[in-house]
C-alpha atoms as a PDB file:
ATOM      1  CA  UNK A   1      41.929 -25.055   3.090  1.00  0.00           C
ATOM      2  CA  UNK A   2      39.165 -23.421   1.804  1.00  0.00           C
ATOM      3  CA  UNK A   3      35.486 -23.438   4.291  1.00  0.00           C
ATOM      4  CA  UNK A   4      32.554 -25.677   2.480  1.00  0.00           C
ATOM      5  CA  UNK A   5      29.409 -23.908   2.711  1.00  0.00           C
ATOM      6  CA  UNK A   6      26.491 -26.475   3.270  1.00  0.00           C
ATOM      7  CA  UNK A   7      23.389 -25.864   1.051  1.00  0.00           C
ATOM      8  CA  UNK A   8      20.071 -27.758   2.158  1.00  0.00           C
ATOM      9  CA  UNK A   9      18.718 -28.988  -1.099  1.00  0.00           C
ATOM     10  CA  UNK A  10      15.169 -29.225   0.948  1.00  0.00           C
ATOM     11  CA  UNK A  11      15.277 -25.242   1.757  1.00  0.00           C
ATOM     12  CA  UNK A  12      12.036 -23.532   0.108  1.00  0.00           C
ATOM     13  CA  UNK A  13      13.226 -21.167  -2.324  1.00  0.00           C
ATOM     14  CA  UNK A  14      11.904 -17.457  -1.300  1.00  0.00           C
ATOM     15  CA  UNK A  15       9.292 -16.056  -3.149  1.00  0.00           C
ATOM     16  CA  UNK A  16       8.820 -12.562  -4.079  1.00  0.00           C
ATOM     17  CA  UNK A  17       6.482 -11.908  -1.315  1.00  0.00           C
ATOM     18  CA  UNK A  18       9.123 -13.363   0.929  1.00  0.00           C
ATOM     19  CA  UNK A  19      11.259 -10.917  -0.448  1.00  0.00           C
ATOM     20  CA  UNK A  20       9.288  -7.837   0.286  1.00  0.00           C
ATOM     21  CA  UNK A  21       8.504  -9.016   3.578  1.00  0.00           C
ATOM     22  CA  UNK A  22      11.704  -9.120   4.342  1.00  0.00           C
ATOM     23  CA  UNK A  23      12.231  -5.333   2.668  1.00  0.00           C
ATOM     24  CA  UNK A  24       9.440  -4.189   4.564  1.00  0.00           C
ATOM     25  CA  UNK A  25      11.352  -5.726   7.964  1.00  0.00           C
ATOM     26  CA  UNK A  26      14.321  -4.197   6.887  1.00  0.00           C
ATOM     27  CA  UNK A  27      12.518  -0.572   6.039  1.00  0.00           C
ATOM     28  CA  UNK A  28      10.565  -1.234   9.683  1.00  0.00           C
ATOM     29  CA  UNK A  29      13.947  -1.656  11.516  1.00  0.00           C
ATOM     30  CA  UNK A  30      16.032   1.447   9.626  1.00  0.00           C
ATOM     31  CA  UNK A  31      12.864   3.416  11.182  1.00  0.00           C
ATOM     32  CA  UNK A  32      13.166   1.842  14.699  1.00  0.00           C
ATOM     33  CA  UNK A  33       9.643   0.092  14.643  1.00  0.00           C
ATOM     34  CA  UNK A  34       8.829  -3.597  15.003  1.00  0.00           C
ATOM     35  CA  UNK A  35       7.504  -5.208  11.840  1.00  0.00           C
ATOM     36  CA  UNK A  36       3.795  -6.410  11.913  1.00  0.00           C
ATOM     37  CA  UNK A  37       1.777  -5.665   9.431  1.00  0.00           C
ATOM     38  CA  UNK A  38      -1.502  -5.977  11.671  1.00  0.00           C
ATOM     39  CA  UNK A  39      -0.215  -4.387  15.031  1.00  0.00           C
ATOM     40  CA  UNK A  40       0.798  -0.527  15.280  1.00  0.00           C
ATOM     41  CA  UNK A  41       1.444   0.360  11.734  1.00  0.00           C
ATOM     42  CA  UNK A  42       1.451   4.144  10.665  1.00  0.00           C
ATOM     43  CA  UNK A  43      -1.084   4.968   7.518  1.00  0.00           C
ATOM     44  CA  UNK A  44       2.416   6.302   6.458  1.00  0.00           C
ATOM     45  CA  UNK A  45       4.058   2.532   7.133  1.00  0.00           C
ATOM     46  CA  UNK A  46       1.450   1.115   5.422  1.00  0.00           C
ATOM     47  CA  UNK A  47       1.115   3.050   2.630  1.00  0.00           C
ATOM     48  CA  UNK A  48       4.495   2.176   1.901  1.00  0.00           C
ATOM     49  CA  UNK A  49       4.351  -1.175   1.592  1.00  0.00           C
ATOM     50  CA  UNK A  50       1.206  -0.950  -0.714  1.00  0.00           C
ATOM     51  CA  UNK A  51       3.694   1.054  -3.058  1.00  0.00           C
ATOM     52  CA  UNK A  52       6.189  -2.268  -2.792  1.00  0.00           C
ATOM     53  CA  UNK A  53       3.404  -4.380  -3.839  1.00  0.00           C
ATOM     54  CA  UNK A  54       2.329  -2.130  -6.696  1.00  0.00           C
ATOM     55  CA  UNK A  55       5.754  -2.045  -8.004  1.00  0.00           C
ATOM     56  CA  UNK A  56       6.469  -6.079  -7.223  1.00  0.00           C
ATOM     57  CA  UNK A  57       2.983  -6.985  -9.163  1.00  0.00           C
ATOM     58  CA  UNK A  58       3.706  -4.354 -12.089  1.00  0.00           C
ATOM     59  CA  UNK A  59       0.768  -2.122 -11.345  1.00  0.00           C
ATOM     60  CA  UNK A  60       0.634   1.096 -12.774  1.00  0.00           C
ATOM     61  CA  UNK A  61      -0.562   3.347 -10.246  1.00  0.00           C
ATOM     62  CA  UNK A  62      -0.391   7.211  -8.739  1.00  0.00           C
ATOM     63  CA  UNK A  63      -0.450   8.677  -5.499  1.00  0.00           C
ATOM     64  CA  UNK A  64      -0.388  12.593  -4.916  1.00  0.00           C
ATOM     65  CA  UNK A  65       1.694  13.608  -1.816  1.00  0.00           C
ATOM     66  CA  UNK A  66       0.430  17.112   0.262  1.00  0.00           C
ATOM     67  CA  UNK A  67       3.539  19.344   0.019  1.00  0.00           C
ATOM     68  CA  UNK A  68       4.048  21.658   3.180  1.00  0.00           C
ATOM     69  CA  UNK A  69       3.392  25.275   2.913  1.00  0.00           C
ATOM     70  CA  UNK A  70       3.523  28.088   4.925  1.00  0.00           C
ATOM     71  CA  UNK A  71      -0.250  27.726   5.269  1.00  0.00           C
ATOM     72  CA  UNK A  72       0.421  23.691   6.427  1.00  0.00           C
ATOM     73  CA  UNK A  73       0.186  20.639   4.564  1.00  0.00           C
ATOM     74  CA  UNK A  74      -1.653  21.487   0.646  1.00  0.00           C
ATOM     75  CA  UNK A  75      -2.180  18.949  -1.909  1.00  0.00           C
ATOM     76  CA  UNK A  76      -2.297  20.804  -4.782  1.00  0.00           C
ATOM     77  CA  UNK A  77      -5.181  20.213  -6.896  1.00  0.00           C
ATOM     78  CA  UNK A  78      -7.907  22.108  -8.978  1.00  0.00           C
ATOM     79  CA  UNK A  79     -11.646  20.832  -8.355  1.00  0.00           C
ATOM     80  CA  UNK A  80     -13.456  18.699  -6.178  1.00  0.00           C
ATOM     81  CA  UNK A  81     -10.228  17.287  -5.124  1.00  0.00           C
ATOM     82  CA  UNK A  82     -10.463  17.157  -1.153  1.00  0.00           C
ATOM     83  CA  UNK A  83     -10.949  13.385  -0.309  1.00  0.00           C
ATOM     84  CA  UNK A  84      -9.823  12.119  -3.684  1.00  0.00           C
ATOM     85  CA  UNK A  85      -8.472   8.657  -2.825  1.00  0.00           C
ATOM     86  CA  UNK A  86      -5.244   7.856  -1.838  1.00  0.00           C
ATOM     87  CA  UNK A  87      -4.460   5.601  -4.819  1.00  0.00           C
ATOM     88  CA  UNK A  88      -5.330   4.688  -8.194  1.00  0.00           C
ATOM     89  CA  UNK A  89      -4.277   1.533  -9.680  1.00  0.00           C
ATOM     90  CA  UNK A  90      -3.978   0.243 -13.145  1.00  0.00           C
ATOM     91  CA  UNK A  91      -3.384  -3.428 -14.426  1.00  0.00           C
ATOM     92  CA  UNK A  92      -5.084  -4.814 -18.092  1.00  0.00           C
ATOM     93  CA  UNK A  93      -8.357  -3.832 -17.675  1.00  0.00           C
ATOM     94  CA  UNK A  94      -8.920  -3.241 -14.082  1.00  0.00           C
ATOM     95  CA  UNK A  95      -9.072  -0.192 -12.270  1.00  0.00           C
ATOM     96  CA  UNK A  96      -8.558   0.229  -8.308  1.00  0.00           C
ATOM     97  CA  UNK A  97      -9.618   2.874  -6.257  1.00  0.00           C
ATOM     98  CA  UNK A  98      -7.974   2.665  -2.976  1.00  0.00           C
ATOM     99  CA  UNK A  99      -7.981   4.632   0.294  1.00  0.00           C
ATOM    100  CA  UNK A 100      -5.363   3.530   2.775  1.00  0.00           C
ATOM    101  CA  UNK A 101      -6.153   3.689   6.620  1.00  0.00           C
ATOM    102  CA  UNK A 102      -4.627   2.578   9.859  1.00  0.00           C
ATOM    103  CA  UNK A 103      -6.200   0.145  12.152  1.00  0.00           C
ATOM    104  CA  UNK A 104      -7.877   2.597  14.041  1.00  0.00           C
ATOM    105  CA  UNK A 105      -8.173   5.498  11.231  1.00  0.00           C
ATOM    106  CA  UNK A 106     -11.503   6.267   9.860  1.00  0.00           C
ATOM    107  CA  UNK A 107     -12.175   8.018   6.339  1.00  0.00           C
ATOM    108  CA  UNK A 108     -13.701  11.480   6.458  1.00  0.00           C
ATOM    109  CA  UNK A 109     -17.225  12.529   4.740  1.00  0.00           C
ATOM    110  CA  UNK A 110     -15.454  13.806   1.483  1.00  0.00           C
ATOM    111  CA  UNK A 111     -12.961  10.601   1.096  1.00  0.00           C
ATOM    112  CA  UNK A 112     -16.496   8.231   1.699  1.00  0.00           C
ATOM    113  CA  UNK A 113     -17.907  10.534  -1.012  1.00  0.00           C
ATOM    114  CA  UNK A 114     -15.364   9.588  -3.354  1.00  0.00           C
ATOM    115  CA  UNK A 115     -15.497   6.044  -2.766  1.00  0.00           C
ATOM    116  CA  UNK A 116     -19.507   5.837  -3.306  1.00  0.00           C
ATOM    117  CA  UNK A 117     -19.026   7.831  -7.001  1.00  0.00           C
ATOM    118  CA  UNK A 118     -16.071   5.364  -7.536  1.00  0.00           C
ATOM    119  CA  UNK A 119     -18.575   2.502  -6.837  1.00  0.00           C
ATOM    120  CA  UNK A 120     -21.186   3.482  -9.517  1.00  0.00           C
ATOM    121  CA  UNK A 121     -18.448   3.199 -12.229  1.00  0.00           C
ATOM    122  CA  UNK A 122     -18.312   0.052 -13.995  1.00  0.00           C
ATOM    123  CA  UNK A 123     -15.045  -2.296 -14.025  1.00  0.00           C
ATOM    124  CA  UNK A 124     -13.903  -0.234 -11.095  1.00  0.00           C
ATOM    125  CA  UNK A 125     -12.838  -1.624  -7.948  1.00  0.00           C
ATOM    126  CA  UNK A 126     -13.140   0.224  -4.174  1.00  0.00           C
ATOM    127  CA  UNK A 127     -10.993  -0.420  -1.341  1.00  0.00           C
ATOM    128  CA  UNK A 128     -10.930   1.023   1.809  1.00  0.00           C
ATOM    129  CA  UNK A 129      -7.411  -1.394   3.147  1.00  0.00           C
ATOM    130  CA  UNK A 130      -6.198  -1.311   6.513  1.00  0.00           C
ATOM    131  CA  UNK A 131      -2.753  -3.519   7.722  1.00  0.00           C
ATOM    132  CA  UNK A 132      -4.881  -6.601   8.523  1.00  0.00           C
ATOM    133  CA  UNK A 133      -6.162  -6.714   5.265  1.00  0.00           C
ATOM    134  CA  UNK A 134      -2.088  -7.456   4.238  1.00  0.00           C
ATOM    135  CA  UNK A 135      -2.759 -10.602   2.965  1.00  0.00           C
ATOM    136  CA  UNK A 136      -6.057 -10.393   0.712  1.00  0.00           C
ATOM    137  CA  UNK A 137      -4.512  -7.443  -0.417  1.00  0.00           C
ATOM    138  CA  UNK A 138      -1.265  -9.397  -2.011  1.00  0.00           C
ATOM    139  CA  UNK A 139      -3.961 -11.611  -3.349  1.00  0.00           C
ATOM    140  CA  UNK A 140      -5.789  -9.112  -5.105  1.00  0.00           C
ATOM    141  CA  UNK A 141      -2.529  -7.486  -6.454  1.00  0.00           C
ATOM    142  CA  UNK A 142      -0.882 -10.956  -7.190  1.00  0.00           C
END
């Protein structure tokens, strides 16, 4: 005799932020750290689950990694580059200029640079987001 499975017609489907919430929990726990996405999350933690939410919302976005050298950690870039932003994001029309913190991390003189210049564009948007901003910042992506 086969098992019935019970299904609870009252159970909430999940929605897609469910879904990466429960990716980021699963990412968190393959790394051996507790999920919260306010309490003792890496810049590196964080930034990854910005990254989920620019690929869930269709964003169109860029990031440039440093690349270790013998010299250290370079990113490689011609220019005024040092303090460029940590992302750019485009959707339609709108263009986000994003530099991604920890709770406790602060941005540097050349990255608050950046952001001012960013600021005096027009139909650009500045964010400096830390993990308690989580959930304004899946309503701004949404």
């Amino acid at each position: 005799m086969k098992a019935r499975r019970h299904h609870n017609n009252t159970a909430e489907k999940r929605t897609r932020e469910d879904k990466l919430y429960l990716s980021t929990q699963k990412i968190a726990g393959k790394l051996g750290i507790p999920y919260d996405p306010i309490k003792a999350v890496t810049e590196a933690e964080f930034a990854l689950q910005v990254e989920q939410l620019f690929n869930l919302f269709h964003w169109h976005w860029a990031h440039f990694r440093p690349a270790r050298t013998e010299q250290g950690w370079r990113t490689p870039v011609a220019g005024m580059g040092k303090g460029f932003p940590d992302y750019i994001a485009i959707r339609g029309n709108r263009l986000l200029v994003i530099e991604i913190k920890s709770e406790k991390g602060e941005p540097t003189l050349e990255q608050e640079e950046w952001l001012d210049k960013f600021l005096g564009c027009g139909n650009t948007f500045v964010y400096l987001w830390r993990p308690s901003d989580y959930e304004s910042i899946v309503e701004e992506l949404r």
